[in-house]
Protein backbone atom coordinates (compact mmCIF):
# COMPACT_ATOMS: atom_id res chain seq x y z
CA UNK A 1 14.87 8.80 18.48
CA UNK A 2 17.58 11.44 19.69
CA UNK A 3 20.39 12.03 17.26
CA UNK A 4 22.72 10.47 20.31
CA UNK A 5 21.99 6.77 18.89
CA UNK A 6 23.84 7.78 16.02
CA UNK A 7 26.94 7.98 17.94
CA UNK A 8 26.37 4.79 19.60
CA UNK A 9 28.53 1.69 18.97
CA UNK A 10 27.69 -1.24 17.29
CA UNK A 11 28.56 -4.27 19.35
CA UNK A 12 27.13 -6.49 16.87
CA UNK A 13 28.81 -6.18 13.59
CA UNK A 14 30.43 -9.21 12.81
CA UNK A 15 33.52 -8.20 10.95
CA UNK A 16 34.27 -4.86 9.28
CA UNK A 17 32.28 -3.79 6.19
CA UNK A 18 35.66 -3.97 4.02
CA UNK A 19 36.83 -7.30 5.70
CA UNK A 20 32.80 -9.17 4.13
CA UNK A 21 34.31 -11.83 2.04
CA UNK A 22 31.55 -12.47 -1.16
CA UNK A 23 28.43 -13.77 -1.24
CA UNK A 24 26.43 -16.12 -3.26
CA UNK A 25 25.01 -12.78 -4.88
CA UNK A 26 25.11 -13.36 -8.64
CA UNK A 27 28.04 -10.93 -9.72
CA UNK A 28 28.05 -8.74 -7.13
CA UNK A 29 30.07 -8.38 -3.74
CA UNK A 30 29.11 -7.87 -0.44
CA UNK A 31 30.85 -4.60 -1.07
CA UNK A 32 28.71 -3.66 -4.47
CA UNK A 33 25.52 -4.72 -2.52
CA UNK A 34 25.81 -2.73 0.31
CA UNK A 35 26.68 0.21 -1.08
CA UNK A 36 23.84 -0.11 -3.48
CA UNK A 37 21.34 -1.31 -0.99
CA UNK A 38 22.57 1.72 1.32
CA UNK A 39 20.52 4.17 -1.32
CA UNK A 40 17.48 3.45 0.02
CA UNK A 41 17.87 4.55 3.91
CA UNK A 42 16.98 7.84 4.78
CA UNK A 43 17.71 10.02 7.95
CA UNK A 44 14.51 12.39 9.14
CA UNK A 45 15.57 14.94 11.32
CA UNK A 46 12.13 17.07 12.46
CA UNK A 47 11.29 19.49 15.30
CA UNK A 48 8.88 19.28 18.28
CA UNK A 49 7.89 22.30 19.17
CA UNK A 50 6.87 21.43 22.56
CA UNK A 51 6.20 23.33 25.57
CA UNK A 52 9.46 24.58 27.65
CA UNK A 53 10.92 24.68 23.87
CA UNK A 54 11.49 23.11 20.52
CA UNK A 55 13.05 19.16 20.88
CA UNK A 56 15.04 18.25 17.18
CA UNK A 57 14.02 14.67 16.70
CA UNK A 58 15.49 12.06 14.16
CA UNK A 59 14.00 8.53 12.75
CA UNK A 60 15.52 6.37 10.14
CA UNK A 61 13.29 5.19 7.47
CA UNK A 62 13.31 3.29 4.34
CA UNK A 63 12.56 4.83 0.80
CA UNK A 64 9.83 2.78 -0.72
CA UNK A 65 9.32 4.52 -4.32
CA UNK A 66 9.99 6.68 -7.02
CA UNK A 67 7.00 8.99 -5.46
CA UNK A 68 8.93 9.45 -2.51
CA UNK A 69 6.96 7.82 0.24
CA UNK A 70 9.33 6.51 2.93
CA UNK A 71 8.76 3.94 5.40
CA UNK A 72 9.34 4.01 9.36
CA UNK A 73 8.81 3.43 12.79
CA UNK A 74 5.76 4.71 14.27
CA UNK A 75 7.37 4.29 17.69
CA UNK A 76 9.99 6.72 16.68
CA UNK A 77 7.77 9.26 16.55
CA UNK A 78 7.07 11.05 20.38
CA UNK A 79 4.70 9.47 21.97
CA UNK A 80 3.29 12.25 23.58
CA UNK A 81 3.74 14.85 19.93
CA UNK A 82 0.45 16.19 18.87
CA UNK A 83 1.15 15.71 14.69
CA UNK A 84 0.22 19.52 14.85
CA UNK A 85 3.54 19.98 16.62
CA UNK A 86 5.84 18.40 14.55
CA UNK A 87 7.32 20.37 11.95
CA UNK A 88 10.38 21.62 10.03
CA UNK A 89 10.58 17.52 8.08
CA UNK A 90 14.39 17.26 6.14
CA UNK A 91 15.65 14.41 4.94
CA UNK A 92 19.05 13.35 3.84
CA UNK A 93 20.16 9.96 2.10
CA UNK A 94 22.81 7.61 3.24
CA UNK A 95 24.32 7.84 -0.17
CA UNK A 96 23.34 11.01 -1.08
CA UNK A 97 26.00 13.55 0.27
CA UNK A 98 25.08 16.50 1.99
CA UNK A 99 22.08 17.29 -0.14
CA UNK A 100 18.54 18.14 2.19
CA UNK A 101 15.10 17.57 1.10
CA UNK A 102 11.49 18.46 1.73
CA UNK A 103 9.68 16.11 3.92
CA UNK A 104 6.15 15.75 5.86
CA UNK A 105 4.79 12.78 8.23
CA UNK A 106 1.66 11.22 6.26
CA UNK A 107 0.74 9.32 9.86
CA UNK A 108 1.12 5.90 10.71
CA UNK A 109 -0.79 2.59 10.55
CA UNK A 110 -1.65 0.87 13.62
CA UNK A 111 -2.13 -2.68 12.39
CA UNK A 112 1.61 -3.27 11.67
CA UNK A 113 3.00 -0.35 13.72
CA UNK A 114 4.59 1.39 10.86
CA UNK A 115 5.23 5.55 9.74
CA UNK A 116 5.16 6.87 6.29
CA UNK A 117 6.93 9.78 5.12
CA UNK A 118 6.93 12.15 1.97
CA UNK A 119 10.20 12.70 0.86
CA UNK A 120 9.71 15.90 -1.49
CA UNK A 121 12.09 15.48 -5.08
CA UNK A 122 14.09 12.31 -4.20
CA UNK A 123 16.89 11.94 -5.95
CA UNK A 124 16.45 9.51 -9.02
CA UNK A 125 19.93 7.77 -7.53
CA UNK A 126 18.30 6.59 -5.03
CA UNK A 127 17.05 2.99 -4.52
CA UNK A 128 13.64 1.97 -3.54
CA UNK A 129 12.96 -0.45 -1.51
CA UNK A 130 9.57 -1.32 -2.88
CA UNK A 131 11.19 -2.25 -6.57
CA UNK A 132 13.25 -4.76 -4.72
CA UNK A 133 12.74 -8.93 -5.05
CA UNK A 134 11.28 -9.60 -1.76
CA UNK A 135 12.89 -12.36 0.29
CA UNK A 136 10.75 -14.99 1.84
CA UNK A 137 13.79 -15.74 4.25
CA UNK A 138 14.12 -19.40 6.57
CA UNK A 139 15.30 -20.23 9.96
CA UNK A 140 19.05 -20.13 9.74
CA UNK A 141 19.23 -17.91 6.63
CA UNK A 142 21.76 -15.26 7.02
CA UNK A 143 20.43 -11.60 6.64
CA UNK A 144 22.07 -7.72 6.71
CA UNK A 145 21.49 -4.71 6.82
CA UNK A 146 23.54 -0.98 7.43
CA UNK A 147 24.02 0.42 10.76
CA UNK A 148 23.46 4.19 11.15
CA UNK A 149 26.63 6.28 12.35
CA UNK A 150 27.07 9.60 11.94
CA UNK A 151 30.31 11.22 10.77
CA UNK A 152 31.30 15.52 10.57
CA UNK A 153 30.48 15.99 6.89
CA UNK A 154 28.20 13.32 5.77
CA UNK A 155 25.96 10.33 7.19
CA UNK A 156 27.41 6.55 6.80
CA UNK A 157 26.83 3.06 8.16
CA UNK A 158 28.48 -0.38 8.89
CA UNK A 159 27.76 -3.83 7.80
CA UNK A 160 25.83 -5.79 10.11
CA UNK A 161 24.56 -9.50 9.88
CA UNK A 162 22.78 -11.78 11.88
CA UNK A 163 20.96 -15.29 10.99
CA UNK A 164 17.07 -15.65 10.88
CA UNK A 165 15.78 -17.02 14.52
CA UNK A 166 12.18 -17.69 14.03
CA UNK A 167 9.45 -16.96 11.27
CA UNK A 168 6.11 -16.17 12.22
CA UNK A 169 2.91 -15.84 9.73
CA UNK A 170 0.44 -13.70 9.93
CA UNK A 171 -2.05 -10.34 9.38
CA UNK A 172 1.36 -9.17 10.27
CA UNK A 173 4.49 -11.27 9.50
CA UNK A 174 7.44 -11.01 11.10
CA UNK A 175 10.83 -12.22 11.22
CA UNK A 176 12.88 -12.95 13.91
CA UNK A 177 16.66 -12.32 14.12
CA UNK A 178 19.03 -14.29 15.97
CA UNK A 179 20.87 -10.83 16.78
CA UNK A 180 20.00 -7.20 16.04
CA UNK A 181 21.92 -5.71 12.58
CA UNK A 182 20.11 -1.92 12.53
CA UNK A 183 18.42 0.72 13.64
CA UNK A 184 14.41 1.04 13.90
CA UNK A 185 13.13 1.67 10.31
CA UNK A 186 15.90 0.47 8.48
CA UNK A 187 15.61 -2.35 5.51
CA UNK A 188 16.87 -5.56 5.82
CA UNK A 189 18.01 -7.97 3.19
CA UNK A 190 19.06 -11.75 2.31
CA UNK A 191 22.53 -12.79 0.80
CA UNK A 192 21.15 -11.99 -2.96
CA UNK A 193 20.09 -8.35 -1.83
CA UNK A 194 16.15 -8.87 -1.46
CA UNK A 195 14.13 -6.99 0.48
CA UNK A 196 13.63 -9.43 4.44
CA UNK A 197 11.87 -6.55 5.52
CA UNK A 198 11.80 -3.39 7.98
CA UNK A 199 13.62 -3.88 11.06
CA UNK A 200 10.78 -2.75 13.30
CA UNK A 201 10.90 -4.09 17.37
CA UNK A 202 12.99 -4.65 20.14
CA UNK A 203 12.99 -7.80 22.43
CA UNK A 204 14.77 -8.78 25.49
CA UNK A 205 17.32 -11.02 25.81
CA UNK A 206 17.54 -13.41 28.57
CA UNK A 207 20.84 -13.63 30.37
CA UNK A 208 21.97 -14.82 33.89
CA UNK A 209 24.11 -13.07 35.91
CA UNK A 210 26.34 -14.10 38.40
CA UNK A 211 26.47 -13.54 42.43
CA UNK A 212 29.98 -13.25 43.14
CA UNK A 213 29.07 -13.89 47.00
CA UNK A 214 26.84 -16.81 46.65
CA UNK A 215 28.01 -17.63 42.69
CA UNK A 216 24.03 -18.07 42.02
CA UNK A 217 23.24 -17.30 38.52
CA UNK A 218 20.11 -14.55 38.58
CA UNK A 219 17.85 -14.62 35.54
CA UNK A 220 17.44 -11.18 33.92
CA UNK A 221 16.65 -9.75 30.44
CA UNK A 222 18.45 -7.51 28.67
CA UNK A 223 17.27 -5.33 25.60
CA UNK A 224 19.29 -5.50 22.88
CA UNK A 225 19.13 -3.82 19.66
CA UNK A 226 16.67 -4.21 17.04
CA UNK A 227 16.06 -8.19 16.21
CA UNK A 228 11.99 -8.38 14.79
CA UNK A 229 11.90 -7.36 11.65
CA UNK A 230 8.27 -6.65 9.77
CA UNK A 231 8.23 -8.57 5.96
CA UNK A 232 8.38 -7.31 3.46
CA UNK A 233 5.08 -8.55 2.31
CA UNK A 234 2.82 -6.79 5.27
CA UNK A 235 5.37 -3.68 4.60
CA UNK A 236 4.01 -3.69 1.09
CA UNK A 237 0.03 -4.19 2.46
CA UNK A 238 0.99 -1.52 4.71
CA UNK A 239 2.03 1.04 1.73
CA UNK A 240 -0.99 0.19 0.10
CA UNK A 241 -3.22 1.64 2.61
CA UNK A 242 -0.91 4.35 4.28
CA UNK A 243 -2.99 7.59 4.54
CA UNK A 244 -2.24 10.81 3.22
CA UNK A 245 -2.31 12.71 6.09
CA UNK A 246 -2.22 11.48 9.84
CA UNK A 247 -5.33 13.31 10.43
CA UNK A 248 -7.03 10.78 7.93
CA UNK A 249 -7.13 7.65 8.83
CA UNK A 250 -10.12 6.34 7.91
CA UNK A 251 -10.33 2.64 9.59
CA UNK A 252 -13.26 0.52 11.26
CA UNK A 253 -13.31 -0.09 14.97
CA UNK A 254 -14.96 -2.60 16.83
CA UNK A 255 -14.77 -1.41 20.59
CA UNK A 256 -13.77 -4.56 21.96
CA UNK A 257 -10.68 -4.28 24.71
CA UNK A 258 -8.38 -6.33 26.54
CA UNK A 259 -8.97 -9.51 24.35
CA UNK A 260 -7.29 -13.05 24.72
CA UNK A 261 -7.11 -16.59 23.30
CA UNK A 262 -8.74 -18.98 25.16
CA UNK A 263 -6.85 -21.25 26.62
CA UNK A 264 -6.65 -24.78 26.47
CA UNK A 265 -8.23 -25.71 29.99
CA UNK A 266 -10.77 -23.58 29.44
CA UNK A 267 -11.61 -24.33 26.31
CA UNK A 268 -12.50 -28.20 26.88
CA UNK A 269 -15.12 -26.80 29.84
CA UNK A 270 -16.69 -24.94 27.32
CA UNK A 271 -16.63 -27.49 25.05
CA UNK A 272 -14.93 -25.73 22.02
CA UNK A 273 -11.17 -27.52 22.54
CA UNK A 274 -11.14 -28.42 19.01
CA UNK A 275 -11.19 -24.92 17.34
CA UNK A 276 -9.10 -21.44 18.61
CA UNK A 277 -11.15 -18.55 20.26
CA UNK A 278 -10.74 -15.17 21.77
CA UNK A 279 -12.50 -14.41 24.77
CA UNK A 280 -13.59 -10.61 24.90
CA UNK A 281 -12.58 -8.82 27.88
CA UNK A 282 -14.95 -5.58 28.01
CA UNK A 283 -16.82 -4.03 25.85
CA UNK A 284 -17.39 -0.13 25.96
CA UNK A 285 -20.63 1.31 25.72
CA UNK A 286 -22.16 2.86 22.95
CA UNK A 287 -19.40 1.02 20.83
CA UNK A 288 -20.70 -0.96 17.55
CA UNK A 289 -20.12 -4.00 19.74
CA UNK A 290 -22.11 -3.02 22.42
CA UNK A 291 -25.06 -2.06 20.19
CA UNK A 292 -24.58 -5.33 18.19
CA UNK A 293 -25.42 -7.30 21.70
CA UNK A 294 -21.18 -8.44 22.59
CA UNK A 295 -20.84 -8.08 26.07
CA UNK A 296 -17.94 -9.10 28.30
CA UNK A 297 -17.17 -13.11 28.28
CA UNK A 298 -18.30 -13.91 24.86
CA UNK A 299 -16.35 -15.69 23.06
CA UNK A 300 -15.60 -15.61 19.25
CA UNK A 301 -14.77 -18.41 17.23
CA UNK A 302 -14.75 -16.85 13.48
CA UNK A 303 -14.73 -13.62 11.68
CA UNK A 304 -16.38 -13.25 8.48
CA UNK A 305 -16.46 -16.63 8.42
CA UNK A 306 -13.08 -17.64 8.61
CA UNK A 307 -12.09 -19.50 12.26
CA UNK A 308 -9.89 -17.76 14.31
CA UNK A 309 -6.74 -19.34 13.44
CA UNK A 310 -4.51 -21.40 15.72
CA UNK A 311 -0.70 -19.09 16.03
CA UNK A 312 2.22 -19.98 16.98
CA UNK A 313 1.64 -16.28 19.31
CA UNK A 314 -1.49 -15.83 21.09
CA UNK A 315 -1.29 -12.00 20.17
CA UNK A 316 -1.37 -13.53 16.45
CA UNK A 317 -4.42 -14.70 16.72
CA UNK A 318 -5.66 -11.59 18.38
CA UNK A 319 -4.26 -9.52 15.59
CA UNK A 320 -6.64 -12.10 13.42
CA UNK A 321 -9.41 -10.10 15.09
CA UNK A 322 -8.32 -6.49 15.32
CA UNK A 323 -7.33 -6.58 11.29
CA UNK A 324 -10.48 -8.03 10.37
CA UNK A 325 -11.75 -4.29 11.06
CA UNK A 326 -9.27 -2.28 10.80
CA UNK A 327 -8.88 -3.37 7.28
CA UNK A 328 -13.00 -1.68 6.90
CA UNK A 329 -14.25 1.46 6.16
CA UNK A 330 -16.74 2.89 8.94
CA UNK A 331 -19.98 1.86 8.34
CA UNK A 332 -18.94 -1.71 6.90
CA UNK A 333 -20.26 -4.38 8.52
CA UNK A 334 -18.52 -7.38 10.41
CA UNK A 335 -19.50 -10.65 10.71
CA UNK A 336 -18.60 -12.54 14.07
CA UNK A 337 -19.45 -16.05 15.21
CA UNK A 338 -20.42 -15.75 18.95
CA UNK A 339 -20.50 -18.06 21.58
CA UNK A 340 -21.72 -17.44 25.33
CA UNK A 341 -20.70 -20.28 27.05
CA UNK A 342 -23.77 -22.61 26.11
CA UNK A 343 -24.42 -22.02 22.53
CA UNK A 344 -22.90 -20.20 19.20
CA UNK A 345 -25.04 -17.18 17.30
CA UNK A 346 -23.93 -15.00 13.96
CA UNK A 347 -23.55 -10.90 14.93
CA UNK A 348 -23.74 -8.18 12.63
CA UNK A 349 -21.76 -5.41 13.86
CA UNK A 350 -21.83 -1.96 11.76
CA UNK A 351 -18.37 -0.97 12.62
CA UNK A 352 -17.70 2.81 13.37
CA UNK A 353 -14.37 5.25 12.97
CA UNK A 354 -11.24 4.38 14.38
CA UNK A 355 -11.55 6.33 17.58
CA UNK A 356 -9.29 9.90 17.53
CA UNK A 357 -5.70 9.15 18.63
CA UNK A 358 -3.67 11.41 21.18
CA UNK A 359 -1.65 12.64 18.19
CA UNK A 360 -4.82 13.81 16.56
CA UNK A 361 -6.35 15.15 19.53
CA UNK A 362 -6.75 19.48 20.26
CA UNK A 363 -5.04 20.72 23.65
CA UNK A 364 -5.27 24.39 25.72
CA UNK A 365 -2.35 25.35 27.49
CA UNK A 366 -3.19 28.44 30.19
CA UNK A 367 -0.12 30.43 31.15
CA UNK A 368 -1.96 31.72 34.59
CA UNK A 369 -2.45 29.09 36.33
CA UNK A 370 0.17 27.49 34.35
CA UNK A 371 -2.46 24.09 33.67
CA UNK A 372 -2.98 22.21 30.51
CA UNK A 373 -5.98 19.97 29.28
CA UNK A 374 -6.68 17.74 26.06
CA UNK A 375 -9.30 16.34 24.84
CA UNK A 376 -10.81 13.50 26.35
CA UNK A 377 -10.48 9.97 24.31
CA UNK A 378 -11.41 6.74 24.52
CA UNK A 379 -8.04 5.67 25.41
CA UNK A 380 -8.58 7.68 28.49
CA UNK A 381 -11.80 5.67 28.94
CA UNK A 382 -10.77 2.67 28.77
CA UNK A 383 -7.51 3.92 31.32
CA UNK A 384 -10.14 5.60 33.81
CA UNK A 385 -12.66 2.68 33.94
CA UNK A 386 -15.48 4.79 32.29
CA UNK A 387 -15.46 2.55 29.73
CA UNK A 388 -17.59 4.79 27.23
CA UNK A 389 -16.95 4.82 23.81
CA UNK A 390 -19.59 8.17 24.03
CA UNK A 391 -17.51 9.56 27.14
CA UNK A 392 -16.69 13.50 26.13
CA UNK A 393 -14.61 16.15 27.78
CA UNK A 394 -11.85 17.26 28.86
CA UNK A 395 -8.79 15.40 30.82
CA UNK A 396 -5.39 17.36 32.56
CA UNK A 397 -1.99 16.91 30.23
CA UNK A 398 0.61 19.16 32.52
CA UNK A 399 0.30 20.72 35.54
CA UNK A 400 3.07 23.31 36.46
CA UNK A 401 5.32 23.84 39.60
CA UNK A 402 3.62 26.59 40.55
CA UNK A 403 0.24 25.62 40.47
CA UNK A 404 1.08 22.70 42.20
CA UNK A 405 2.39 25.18 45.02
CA UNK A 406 -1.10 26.98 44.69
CA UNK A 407 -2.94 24.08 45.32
CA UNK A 408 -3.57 21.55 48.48
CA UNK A 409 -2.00 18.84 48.18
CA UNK A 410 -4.74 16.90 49.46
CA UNK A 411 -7.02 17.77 46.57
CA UNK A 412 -4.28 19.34 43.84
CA UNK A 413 -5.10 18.83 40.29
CA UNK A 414 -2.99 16.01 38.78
CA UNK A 415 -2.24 14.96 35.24
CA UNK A 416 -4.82 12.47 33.89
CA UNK A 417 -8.05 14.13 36.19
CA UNK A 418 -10.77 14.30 34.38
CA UNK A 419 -12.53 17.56 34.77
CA UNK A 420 -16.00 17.53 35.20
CA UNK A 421 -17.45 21.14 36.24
CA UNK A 422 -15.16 24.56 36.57
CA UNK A 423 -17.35 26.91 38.63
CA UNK A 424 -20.42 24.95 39.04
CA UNK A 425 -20.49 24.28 35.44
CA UNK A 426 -20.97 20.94 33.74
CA UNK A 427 -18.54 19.70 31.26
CA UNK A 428 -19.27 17.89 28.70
CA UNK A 429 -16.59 18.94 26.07
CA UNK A 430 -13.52 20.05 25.61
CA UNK A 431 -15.03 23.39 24.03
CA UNK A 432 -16.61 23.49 26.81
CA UNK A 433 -13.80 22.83 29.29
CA UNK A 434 -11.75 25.65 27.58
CA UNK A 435 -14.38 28.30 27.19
CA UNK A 436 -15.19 28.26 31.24
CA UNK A 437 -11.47 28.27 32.36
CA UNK A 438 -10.81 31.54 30.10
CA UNK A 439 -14.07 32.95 32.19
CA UNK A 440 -12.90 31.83 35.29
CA UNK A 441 -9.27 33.34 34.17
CA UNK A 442 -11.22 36.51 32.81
CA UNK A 443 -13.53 37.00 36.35
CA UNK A 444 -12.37 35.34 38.88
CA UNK A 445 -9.55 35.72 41.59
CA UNK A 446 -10.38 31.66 42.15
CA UNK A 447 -11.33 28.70 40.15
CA UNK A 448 -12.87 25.59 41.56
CA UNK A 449 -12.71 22.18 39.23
CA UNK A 450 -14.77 19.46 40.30
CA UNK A 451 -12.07 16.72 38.89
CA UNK A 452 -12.15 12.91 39.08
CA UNK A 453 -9.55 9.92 38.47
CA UNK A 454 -9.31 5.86 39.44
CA UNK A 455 -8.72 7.12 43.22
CA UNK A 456 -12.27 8.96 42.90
CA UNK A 457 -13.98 12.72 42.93
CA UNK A 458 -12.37 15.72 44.45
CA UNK A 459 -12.81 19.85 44.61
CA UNK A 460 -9.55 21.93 43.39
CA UNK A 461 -9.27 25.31 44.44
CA UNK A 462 -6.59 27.38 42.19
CA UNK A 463 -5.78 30.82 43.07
CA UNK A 464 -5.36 33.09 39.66
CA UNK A 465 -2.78 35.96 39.86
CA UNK A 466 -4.36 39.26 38.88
């Protein structure tokens, strides 16, 4: 998030903070509660020291306890950041004055999309969220929350409220607002002051438009500001397994992709229309599925014996799956009840390590020819077609104007090629990718890649400046 959105304006508070007449709240105002409640947000400003220069980056997040572990939005956090190149963590409180403290990012967890921050000597003043009665909020209920501003001297927000649109249960609850009231990261509470959750998503919303030539009304969606908020019930599941580093991360993986409920139609040909399913879409090789016998088109019906259950979202009942081992260690096994179209079977599959992120991942960044490469991931796998869970190497991140001068255009090195020799030699490793570029740098007054991406193989040619 840029500090800009601070500055932005709110077009959804309701009615001035100061204007809130009371709520049924015990003994306490709107006013008392807000300013109470406002303890517990937190502004995270942080640098990314990225190439062409350092980028100051800011999330909101949520204090959770006394140990100062804060709460956020893992989409906040650059997408394309390697965690080694964020640095420089301060926070400041939204009741808290001036004061700046300490921070680090402890990583993220994928299930429920959340970030956790360490918030170095919080002040005792402030609140945490986690201590909070936790609101099990219905349709209609009326919710609010603080949005962020940003004055000269000191950090403030306005009263926001909205009404609850939709409740959905789940590995990963969430709530539904009719209209947004915060910022990503930010709590959200009931009438009494408990915890509704972590305002977390954006949707669209679907408005028509008007031809003023042919007066037809045109369909199109609009995004407005935050309205899914994550409970506070997963937010608590989610503190209880939030990692202590981002490099540690510890989770099972199945190696299962593009995955789907069955639907209805398809489900009475099969002869299963009486229970849910997901239909697998691939399977990567050498992944604990593949060696466990799963191959594309199966169909699972339960997961350590429990039925996949029937959601009010289909990407519920995906979640169903994708928790299930998530929520292992490597090496724990996962029970799946598999059926191929003409009968069912239990697998055993021995899950392995949640596969290395992009934020995790090491990069080389060479100044002549003014090229970068990463390592190669599964993500990239699955994104090239390879489709190996095994798949190792090395795979272009930038390519600079210059370089893309150097080379023809008909066979230029592009970001995403995979590279698979430099010189005539094999590459099977990012070490490996690195070490014969710096020879090739070192010797040569001309380095050839043999690269390849989804449009096929091709032979760079890159002249090096001596």
């Amino acid at each position: 998030m840029k500090m800009s959105v601070f500055n932005l304006k709110n077009v959804f508070v309701f009615a001035a903070f100061f204007a809130c007449g009371l709520l049924c709240a015990g003994e306490k105002t709107t006013a008392e509660l807000f300013a109470e409640r406002l303890g517990c947000m937190a502004r995270i400003d942080f640098v990314w020291g990225k190439r062409g220069g350092d980028e100051k980056c800011t999330v909101v997040a949520t204090l959770w306890n006394a140990d100062g572990l804060a709460v956020g939005c893992a989409s906040e956090i650059p997408p394309t950041a390697r965690f080694s190149d964020l640095k420089n963590f301060k926070a400041r409180f939204f009741r808290g004055g001036t004061a700046e403290y300490s921070a680090k990012y402890l990583g993220e967890d994928s299930l429920s999309g959340l970030a956790f921050f360490k918030i170095e000597n919080a002040p005792k003043s402030a609140v945490c969220a986690g201590s909070l009665e936790r609101a099990r909020p219905r349709i209609a209920d009326a919710v609010w929350s603080g949005f962020p501003q940003e004055g000269t001297f000191d950090l403030f927000a306005m009263y926001a409220s909205s009404k609850v649109a939709a409740v959905f249960d789940g590995v990963v609850s969430n709530v539904m607002l009719e209209r947004g009231v915060s910022m990503l990261g930010t709590p959200v509470f009931d009438s009494r002051g408990a915890l509704v959750g972590i305002s977390a998503d954006c949707i669209p919303e679907n408005v028509s438009i008007g031809d003023p030539d042919t007066d037809e009304k045109v369909p199109v969606a609009l995004y407005s500001t935050p309205n899914v908020v994550i409970s506070a019930d997963t937010v608590a599941a989610a503190v209880a397994r939030a990692p202590s580093s981002p490099y540690k991360n510890a989770r099972g993986w199945l190696g299962v992709v593009n995955l789907d409920v069955v639907k209805s139609d398809a489900a009475k040909i099969m002869g299963i229309e009486n229970t849910a399913a997901i239909s697998v879409g691939d399977v990567l090789k050498n992944s604990p599925a593949a060696r466990a016998g799963i191959v594309q088109g199966d169909v699972i019906l339960a997961v350590d014996g429990k039925p996949v259950p029937r959601a009010d979202l289909d990407s519920q009942s995906v979640d169903f799956l994708v928790a299930a081992a998530f929520l292992k260690k490597p090496d724990d096994e996962l029970l799946l009840r598999i059926f191929d179209g003409s009968s069912a079977r239990d697998v055993r599959v021995k899950l392995s390590a949640y596969p290395k992120t992009f934020g995790e991942s090491r990069g080389e960044y060479f100044k002549n020819p003014d090229f970068a490469v990463r390592e190669f991931l599964v993500d990239d796998a699955v994104s090239t077609g390879v489709m190996d869970a095994a798949a190792r190497g090395c795979v272009v991140e930038y390519v600079g104007a210059a370089l893309a001068r150097n080379s023809n255009a008909a066979a230029a090195l592009e970001v995403g090629d995979r590279i698979l020799e430099v010189d005539s030699v094999k590459i099977d490793s990012f070490d490996a990718a690195v070490d014969a570029i710096r020879k090739s740098i070192e010797k040569k007054s001309e380095m050839i890649i043999l690269a390849e991406n989804s449009q096929g193989s091709k032979l760079v040619k890159i002249r090096i400046k001596k």
